[in-house]
N, C-alpha and C. Protein backbone atom coordinates (compact mmCIF):
# COMPACT_ATOMS: atom_id res chain seq x y z
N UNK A 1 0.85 -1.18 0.00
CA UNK A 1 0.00 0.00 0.00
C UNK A 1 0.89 1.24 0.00
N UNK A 2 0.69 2.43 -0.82
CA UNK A 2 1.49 3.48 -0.99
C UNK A 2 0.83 4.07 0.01
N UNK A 3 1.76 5.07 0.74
CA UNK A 3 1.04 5.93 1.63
C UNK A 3 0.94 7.27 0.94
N UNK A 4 -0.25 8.08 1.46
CA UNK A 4 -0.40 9.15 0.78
C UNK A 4 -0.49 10.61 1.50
N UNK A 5 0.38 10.07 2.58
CA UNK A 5 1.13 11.32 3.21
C UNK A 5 2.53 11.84 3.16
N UNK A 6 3.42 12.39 3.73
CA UNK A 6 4.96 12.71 4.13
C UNK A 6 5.09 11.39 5.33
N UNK A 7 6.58 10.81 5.19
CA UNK A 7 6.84 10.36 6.12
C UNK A 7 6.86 11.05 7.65
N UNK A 8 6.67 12.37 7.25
CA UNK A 8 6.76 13.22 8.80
C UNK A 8 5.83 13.19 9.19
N UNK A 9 4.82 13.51 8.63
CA UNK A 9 3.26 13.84 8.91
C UNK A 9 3.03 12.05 9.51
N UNK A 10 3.20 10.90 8.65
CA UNK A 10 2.56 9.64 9.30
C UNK A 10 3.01 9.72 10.85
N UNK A 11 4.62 10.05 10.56
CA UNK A 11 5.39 9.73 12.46
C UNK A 11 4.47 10.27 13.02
N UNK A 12 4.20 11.85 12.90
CA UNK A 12 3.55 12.60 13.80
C UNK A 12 2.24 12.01 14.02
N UNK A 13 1.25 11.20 13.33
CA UNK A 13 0.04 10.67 12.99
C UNK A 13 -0.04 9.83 14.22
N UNK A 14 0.87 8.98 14.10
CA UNK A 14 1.08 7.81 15.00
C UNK A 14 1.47 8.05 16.13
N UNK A 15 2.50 8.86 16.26
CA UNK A 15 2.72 9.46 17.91
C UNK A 15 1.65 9.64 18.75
N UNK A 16 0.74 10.11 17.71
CA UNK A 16 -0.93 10.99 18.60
C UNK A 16 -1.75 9.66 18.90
N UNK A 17 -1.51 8.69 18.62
CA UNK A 17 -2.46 7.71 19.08
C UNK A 17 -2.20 6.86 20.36
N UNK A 18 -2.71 6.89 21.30
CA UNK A 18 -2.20 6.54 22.55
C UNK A 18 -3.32 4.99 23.13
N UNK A 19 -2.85 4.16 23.27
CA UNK A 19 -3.53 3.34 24.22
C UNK A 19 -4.77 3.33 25.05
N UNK A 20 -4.71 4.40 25.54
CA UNK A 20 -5.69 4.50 26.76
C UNK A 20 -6.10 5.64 26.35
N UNK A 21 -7.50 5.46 25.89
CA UNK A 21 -8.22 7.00 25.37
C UNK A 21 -8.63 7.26 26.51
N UNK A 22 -9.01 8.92 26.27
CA UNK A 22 -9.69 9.45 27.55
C UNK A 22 -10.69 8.94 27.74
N UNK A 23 -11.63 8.11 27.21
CA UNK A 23 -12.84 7.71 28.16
C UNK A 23 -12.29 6.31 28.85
N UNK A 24 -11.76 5.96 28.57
CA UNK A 24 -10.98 4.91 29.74
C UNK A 24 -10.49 5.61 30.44
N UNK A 25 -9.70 6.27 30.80
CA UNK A 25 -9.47 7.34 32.06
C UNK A 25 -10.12 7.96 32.39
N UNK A 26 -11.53 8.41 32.09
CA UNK A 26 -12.26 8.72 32.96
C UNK A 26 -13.58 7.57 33.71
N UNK A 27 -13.49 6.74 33.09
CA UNK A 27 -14.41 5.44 33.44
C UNK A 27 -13.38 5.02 34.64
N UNK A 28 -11.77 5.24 34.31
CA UNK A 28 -11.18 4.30 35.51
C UNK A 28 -11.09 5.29 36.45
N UNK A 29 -11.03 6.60 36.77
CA UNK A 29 -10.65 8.30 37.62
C UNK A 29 -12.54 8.05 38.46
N UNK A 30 -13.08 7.73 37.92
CA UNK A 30 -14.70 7.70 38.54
C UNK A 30 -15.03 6.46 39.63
N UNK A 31 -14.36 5.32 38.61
CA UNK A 31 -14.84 3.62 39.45
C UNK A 31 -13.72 3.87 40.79
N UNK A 32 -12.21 4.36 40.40
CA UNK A 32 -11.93 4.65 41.38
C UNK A 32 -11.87 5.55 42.68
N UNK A 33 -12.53 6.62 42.54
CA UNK A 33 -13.68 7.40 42.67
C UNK A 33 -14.53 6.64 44.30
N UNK A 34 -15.23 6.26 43.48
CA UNK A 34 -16.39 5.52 43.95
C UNK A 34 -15.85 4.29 44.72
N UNK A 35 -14.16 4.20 44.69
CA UNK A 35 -13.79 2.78 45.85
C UNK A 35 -13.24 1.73 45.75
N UNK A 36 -13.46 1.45 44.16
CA UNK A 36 -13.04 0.59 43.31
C UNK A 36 -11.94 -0.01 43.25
N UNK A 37 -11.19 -1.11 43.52
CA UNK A 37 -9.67 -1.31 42.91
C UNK A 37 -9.75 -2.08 41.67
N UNK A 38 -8.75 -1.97 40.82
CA UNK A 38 -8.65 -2.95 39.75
C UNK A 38 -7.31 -2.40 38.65
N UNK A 39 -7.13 -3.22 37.72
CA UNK A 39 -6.24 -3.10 36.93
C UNK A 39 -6.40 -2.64 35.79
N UNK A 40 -5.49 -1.51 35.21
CA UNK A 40 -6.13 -1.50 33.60
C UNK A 40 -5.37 -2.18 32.51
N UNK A 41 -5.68 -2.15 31.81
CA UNK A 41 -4.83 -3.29 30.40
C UNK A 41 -3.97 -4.13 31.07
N UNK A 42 -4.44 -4.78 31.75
CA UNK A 42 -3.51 -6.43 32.01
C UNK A 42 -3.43 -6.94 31.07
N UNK A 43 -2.29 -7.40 31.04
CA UNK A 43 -1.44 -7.60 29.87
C UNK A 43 -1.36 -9.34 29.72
N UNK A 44 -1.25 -9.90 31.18
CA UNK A 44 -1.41 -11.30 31.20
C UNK A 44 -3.05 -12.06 31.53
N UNK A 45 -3.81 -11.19 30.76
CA UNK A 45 -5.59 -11.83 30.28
C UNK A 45 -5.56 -11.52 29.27
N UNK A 46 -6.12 -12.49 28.53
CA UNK A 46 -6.54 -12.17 26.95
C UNK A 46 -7.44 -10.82 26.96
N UNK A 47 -6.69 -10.57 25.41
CA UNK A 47 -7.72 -9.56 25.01
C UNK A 47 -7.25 -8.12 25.57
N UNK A 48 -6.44 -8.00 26.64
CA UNK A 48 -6.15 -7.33 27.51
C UNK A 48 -6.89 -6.16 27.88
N UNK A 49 -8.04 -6.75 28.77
CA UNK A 49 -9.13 -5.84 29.27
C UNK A 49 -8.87 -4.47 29.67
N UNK A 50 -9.92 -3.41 29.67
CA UNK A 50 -9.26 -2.25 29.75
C UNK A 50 -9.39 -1.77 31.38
N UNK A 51 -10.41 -2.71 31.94
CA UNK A 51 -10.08 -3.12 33.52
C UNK A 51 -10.40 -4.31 34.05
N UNK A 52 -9.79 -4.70 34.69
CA UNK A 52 -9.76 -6.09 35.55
C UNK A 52 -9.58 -6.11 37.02
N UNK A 53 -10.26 -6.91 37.48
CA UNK A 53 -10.23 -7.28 39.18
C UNK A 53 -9.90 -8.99 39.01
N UNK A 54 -9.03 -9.55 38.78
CA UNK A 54 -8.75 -10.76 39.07
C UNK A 54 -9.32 -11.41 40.08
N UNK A 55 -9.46 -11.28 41.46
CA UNK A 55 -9.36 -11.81 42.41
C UNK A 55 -11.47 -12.27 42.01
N UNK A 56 -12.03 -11.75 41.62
CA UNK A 56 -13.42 -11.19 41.44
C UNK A 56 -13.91 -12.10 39.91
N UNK A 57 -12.93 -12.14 38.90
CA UNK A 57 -13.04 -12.38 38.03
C UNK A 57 -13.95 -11.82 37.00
N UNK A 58 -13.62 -10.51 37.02
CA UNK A 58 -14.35 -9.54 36.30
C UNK A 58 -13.37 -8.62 35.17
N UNK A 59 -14.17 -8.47 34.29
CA UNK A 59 -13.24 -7.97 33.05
C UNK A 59 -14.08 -6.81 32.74
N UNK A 60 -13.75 -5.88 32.05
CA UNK A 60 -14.23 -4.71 31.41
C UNK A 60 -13.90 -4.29 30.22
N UNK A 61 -14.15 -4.02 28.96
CA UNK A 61 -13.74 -3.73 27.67
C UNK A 61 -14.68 -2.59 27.17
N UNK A 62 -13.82 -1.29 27.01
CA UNK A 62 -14.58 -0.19 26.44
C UNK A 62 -14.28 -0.05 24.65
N UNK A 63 -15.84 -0.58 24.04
CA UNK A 63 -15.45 -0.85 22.71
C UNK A 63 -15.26 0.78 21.95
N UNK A 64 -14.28 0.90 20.80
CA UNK A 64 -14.59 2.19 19.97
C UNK A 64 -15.96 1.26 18.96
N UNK A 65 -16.35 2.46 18.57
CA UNK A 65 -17.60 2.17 17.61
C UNK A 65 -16.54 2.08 16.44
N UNK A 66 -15.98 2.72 16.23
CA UNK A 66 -14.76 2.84 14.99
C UNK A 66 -14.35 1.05 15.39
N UNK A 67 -13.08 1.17 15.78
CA UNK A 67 -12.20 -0.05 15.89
C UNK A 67 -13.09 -1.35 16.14
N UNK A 68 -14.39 -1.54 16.74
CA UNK A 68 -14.98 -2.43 16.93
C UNK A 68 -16.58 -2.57 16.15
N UNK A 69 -16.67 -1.57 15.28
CA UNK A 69 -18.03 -1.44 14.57
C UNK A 69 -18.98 -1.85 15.46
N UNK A 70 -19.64 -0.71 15.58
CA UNK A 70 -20.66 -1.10 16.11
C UNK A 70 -22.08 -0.48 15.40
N UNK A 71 -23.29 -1.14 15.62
CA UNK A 71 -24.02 -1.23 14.68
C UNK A 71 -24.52 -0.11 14.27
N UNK A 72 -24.59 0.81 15.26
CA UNK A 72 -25.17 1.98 15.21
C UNK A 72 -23.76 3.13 14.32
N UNK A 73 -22.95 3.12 14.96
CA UNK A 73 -21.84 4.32 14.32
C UNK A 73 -21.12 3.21 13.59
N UNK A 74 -20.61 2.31 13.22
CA UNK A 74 -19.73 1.75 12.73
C UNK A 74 -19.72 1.44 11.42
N UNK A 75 -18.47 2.82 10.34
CA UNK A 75 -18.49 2.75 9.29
C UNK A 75 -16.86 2.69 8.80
N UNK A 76 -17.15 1.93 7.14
CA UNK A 76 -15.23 1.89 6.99
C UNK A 76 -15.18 3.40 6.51
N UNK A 77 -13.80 3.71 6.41
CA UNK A 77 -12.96 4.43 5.84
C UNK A 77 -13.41 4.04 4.27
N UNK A 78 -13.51 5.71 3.64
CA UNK A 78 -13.72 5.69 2.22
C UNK A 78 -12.54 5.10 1.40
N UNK A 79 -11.38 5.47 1.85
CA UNK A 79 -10.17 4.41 0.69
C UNK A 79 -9.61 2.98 1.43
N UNK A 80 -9.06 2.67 1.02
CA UNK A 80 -8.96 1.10 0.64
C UNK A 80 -9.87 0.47 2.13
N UNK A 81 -10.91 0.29 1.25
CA UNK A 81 -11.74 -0.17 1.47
C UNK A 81 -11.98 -1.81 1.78
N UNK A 82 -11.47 -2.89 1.11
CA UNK A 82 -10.61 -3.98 0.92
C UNK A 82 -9.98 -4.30 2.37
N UNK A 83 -8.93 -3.44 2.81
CA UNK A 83 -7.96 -3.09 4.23
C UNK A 83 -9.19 -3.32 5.35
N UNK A 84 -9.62 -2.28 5.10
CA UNK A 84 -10.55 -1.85 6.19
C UNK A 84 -11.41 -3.02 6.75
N UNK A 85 -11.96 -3.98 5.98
CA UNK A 85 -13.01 -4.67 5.96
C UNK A 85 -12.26 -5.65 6.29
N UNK A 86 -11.61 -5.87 6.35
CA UNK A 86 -10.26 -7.33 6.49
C UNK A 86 -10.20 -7.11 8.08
N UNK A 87 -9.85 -6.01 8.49
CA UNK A 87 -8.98 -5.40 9.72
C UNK A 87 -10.28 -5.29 10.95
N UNK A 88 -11.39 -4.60 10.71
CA UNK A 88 -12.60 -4.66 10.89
C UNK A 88 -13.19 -6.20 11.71
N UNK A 89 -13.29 -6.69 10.49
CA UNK A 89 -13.96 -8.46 10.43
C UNK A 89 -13.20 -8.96 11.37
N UNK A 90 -11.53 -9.02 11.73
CA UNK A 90 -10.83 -9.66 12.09
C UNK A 90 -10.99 -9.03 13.94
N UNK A 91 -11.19 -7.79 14.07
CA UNK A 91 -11.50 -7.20 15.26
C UNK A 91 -12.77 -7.81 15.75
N UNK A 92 -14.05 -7.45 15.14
CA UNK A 92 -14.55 -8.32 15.62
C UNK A 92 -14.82 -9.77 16.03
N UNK A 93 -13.83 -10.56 15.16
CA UNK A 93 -13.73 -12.13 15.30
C UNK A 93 -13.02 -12.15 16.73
N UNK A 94 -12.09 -11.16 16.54
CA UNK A 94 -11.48 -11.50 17.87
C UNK A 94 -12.05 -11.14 19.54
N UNK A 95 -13.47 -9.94 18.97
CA UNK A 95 -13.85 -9.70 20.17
C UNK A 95 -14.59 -10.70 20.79
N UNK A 96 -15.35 -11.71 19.61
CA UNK A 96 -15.75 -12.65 20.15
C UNK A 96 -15.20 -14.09 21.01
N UNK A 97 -14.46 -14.17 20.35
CA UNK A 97 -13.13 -15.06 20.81
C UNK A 97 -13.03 -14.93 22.00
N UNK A 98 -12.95 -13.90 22.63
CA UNK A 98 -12.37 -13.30 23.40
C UNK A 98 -13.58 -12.96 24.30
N UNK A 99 -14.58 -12.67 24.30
CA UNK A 99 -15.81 -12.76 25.28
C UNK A 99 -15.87 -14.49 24.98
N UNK A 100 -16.44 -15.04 24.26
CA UNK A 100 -16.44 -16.34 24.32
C UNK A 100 -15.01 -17.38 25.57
N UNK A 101 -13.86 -16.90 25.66
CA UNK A 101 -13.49 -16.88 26.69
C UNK A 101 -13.35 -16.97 28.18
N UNK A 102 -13.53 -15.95 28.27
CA UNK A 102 -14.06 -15.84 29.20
C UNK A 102 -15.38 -15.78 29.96
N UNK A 103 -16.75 -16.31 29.10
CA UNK A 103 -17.87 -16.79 29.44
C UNK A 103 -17.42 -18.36 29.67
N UNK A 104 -16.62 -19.13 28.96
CA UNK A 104 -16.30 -20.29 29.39
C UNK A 104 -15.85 -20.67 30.19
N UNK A 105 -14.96 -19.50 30.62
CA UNK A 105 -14.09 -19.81 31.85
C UNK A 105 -15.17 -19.24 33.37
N UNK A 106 -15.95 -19.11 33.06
CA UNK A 106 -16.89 -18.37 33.89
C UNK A 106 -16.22 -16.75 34.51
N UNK A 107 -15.90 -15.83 33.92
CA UNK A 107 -15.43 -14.34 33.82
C UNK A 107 -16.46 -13.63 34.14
N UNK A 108 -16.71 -12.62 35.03
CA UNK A 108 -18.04 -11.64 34.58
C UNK A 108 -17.60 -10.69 33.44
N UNK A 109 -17.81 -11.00 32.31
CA UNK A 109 -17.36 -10.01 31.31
C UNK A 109 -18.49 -8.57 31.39
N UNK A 110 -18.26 -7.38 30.80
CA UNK A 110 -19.12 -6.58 30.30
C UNK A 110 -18.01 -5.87 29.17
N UNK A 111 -18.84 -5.29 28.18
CA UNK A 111 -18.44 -4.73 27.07
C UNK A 111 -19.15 -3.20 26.75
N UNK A 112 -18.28 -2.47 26.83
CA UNK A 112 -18.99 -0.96 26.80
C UNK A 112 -18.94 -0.62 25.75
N UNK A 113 -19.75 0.36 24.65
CA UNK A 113 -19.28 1.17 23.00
C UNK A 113 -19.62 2.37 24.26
N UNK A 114 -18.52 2.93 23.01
CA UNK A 114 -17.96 4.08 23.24
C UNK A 114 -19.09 5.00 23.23
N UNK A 115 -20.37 4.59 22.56
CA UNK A 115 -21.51 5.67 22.12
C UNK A 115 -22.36 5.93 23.46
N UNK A 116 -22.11 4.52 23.85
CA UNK A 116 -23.06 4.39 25.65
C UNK A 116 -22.28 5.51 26.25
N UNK A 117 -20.62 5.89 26.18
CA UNK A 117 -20.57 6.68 27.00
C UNK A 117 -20.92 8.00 26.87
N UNK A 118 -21.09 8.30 25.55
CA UNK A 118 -21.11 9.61 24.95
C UNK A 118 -22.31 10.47 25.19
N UNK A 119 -22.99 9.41 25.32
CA UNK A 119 -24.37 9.60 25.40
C UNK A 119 -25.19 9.68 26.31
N UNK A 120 -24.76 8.73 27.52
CA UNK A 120 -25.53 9.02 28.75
C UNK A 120 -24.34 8.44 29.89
N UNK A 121 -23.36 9.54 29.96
CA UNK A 121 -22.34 9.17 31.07
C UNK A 121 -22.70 8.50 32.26
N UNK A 122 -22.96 9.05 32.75
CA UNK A 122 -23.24 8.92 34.54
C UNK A 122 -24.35 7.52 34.43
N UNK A 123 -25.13 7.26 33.57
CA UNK A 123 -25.82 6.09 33.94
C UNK A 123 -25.13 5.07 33.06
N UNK A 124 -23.86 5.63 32.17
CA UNK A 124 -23.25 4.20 32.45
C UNK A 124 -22.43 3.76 33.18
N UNK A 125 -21.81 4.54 33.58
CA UNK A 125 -20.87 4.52 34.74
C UNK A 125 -21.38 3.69 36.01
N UNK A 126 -22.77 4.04 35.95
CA UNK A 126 -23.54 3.78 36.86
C UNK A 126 -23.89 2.07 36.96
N UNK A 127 -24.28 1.76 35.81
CA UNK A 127 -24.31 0.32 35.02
C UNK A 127 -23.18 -0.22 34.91
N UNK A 128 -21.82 0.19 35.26
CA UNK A 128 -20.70 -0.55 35.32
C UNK A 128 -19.99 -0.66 36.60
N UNK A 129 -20.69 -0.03 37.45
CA UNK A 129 -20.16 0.12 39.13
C UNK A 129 -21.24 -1.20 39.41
N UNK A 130 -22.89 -0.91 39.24
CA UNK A 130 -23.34 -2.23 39.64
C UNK A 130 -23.25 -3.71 39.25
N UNK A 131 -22.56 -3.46 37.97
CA UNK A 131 -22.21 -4.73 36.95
C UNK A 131 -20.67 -5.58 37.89
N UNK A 132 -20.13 -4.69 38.81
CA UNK A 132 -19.11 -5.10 39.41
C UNK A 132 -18.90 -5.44 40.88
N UNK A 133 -20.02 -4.70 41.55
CA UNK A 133 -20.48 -4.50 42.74
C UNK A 133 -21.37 -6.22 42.80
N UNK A 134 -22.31 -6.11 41.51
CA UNK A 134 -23.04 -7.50 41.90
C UNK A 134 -21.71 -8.56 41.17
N UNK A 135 -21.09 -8.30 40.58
CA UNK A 135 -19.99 -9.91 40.03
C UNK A 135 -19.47 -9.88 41.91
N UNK A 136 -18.98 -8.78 42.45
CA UNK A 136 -17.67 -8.96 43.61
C UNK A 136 -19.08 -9.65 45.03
N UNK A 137 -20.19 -9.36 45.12
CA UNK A 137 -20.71 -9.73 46.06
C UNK A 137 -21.20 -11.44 45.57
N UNK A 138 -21.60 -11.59 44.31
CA UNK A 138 -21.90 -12.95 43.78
C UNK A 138 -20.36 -14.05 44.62
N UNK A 139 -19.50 -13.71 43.98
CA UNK A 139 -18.43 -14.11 44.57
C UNK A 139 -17.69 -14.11 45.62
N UNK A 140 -18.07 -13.52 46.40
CA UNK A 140 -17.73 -13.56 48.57
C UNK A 140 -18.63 -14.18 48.78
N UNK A 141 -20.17 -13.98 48.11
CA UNK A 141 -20.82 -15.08 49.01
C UNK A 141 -20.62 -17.02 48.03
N UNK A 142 -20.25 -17.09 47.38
CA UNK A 142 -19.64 -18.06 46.80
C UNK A 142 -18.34 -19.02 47.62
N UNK A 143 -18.23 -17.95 48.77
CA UNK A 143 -16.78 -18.47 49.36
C UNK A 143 -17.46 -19.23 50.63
């Protein structure tokens, strides 16, 4: 694939893209907030959740509507189109994989789009404190 920028402009392109978008730092600045401990991008769980409580067995994944299409916002890129749809397909194969996972292994998974947050913050935030609150109490009284 030819690129159809300056090699300076791509470096600079790529520099700007960081790991941990701000709505993961503010989903994790809130849960912890509110009391919370946990890990972000553990690196030794698949998939590498964007928070985890091991001990609890709870995972968290904040999807982009972009990177993970989602049904509502999720569109390709107008050029190579071909790329996109390859790269796309393969993201989602793997998100499943990857919830499939850890439903087997018995995980409390949840999966956030990015649009839930955009759209009505505080009650999802809200929906992901009780989504963790009931996995961590399911599991003490399990003991």
């Amino acid at each position: 694939m030819v690129d159809t920028v300056s090699r300076e402009t791509r470096s600079k392109m790529m520099k700007s893209i960081r790991s941990v978008s701000k709505l993961e730092s503010m989903v994790s600045k809130d849960l912890w907030q509110r009391g919370l401990r946990f890990r972000r991008n553990t690196k030794a769980l698949p998939g590498r959740p964007d928070i985890s409580i091991i001990k609890y067995k709870i995972v968290l994944f904040i999807d982009s509507c972009f990177w993970h299409y989602c049904d509502i916002h999720g569109h390709y890129p107008k050029s190579n189109i071909e790329y996109w749809e390859k790269k796309i397909a393969r993201n989602k194969q793997r998100d499943a994989e990857i919830t499939s996972y850890y439903m087997t292994n018995e995980w409390n998974i949840l999966r956030v789009w990015e649009h839930q947050l955009k759209e009505d913050y505080d009650q999802t935030i809200e929906h992901i404190y009780k989504f963790i609150i009931k996995a961590k109490n399911s599991k003490d009284s399990a003991k």
